[in-house]
N, C-alpha and C. Protein backbone atom coordinates (compact mmCIF):
# COMPACT_ATOMS: atom_id res chain seq x y z
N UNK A 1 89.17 -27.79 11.27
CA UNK A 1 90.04 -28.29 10.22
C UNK A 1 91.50 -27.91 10.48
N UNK A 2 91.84 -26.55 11.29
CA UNK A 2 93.40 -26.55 11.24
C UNK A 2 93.91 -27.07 12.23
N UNK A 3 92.97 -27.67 13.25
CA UNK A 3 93.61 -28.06 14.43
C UNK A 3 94.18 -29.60 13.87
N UNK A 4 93.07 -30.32 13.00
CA UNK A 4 93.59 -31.32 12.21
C UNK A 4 94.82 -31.32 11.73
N UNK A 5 95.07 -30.30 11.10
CA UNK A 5 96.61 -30.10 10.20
C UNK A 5 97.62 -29.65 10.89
N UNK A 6 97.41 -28.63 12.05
CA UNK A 6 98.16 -28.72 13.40
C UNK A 6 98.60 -30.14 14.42
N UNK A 7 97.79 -31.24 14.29
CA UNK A 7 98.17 -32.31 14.46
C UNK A 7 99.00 -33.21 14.07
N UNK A 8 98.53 -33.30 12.70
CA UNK A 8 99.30 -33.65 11.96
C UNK A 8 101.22 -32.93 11.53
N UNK A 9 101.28 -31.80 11.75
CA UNK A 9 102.16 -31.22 12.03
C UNK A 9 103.35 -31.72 13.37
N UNK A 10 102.52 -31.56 14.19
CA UNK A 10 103.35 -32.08 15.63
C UNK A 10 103.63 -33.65 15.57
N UNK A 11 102.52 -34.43 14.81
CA UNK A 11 103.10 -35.70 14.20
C UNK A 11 104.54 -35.59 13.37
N UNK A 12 104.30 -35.24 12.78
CA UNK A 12 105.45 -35.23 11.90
C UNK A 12 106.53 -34.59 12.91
N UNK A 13 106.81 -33.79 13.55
CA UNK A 13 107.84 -33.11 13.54
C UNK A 13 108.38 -34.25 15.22
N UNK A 14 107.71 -34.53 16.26
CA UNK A 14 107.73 -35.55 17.01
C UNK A 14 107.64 -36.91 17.27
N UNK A 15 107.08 -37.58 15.99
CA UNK A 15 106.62 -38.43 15.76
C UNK A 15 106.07 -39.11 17.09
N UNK A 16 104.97 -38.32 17.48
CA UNK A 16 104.24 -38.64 18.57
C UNK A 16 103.02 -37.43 18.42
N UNK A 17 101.85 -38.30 19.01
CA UNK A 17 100.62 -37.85 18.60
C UNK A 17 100.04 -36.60 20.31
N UNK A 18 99.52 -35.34 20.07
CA UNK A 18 99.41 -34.66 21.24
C UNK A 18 98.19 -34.95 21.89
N UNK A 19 97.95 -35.20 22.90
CA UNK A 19 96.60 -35.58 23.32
C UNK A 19 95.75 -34.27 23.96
N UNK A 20 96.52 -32.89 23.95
CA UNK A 20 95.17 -32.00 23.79
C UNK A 20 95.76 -30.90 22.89
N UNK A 21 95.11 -30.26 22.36
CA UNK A 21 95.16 -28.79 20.98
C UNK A 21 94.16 -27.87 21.74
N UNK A 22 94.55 -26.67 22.69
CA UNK A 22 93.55 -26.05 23.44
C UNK A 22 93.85 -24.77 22.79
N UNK A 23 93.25 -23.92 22.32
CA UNK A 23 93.19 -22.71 21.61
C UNK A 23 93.64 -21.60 23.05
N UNK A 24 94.67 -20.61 22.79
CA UNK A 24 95.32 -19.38 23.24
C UNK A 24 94.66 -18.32 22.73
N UNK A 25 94.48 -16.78 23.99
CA UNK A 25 94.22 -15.87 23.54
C UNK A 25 95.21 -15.72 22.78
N UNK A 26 94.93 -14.94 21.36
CA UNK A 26 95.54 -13.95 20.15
C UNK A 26 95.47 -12.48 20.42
N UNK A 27 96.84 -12.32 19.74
CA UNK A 27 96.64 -10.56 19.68
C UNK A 27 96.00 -9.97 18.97
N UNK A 28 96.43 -8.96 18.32
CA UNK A 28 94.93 -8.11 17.38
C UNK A 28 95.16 -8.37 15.77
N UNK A 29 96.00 -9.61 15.60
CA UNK A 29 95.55 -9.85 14.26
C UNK A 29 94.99 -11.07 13.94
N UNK A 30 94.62 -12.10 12.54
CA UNK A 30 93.75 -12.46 12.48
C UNK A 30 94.58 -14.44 12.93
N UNK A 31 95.32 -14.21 13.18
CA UNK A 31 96.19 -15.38 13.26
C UNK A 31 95.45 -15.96 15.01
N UNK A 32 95.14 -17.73 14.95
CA UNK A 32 94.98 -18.55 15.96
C UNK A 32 95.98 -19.36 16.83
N UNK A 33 95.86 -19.21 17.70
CA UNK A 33 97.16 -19.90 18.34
C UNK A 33 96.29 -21.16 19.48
N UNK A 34 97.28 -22.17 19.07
CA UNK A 34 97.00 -23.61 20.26
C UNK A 34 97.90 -23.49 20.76
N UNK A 35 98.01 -24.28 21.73
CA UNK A 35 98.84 -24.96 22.48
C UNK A 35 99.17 -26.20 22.10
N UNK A 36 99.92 -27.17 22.23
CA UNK A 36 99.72 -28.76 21.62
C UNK A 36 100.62 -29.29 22.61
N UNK A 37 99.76 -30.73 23.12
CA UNK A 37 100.61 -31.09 24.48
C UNK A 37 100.52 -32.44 24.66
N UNK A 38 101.34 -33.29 24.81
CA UNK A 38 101.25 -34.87 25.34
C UNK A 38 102.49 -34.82 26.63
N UNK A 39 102.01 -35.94 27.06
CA UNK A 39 103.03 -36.11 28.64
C UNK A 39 104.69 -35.81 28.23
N UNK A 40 105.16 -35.87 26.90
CA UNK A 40 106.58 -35.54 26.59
C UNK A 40 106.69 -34.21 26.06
N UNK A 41 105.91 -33.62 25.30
CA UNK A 41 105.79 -32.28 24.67
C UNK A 41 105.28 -31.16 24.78
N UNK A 42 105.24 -29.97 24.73
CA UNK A 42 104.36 -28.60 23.98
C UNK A 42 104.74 -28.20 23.15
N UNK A 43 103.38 -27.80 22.15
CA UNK A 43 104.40 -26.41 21.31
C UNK A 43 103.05 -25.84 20.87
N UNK A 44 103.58 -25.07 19.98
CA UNK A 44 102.38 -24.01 19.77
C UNK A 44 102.84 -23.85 18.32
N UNK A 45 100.78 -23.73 17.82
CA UNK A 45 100.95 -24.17 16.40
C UNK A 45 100.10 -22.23 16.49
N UNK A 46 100.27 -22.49 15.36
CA UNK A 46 99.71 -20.57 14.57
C UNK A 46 99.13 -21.24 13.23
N UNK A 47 97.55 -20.66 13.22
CA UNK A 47 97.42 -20.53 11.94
C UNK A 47 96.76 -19.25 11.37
N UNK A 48 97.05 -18.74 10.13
CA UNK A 48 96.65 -17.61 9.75
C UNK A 48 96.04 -17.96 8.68
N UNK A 49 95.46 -17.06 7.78
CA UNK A 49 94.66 -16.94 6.47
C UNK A 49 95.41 -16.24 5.72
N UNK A 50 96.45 -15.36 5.94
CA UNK A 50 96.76 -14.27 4.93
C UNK A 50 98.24 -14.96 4.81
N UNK A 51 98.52 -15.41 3.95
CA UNK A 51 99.70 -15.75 3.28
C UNK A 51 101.20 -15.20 3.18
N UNK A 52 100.84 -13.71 2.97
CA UNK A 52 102.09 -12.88 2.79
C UNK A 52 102.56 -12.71 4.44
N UNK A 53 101.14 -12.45 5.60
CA UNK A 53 102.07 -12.13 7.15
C UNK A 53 102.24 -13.70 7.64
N UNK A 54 101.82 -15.29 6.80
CA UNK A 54 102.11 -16.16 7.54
C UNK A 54 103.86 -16.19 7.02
N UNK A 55 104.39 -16.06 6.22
CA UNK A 55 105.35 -16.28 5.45
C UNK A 55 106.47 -14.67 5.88
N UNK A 56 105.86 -13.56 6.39
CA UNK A 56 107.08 -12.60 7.37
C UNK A 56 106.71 -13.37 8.61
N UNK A 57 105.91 -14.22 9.60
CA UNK A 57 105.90 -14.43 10.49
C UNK A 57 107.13 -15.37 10.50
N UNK A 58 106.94 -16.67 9.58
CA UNK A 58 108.27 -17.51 9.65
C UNK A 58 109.19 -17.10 9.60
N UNK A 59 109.84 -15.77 8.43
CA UNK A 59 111.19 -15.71 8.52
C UNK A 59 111.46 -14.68 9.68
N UNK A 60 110.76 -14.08 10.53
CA UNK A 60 111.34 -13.46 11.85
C UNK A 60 111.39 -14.68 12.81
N UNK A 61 110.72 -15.38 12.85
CA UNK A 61 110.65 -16.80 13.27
C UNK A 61 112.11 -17.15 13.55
N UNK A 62 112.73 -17.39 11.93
CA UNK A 62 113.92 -18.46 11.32
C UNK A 62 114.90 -17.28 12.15
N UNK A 63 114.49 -15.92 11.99
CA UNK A 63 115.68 -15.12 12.35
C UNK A 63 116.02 -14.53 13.39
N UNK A 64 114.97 -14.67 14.47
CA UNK A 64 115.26 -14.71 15.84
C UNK A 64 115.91 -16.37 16.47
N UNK A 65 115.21 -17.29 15.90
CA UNK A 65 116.34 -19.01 16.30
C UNK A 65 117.34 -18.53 15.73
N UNK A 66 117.72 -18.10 14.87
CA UNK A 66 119.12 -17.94 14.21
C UNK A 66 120.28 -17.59 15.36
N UNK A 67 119.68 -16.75 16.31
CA UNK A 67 120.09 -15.85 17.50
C UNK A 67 119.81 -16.72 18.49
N UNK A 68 119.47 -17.69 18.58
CA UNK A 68 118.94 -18.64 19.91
C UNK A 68 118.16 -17.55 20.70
N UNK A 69 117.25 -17.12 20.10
CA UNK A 69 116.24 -15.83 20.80
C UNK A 69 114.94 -16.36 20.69
């Protein structure tokens, strides 16, 4: 199901559909990581369960791009 909504994600944000979602080793918390890839793109989607570290993950996220880091 999240690879679904991970799709849908890279839709939206490329408006182009990825033709593979291959799951990445994770570190030691409970968060999944893909890969997402078509002949023009990658990126890498994260999904977690716990709400409060998906939501500090984004804003270190927002605040390392902030830094082009």
């Amino acid at each position: 199901m999240e690879t679904i909504a991970l799709e849908k994600l890279f839709r939206h944000q490329f408006n182009e559909t990825p033709d593979r979602i291959n799951p990445l080793k994770g570190d030691a918390s409970d968060r999944r990581i893909y890969r997402m890839q078509n002949a023009h793109r990658s990126a890498i989607g994260i999904a977690g369960d716990h709400r409060a570290e998906n939501e500090a993950f984004i804003y270190f996220s927002q605040h390392f791009a902030s830094y082009h880091l």
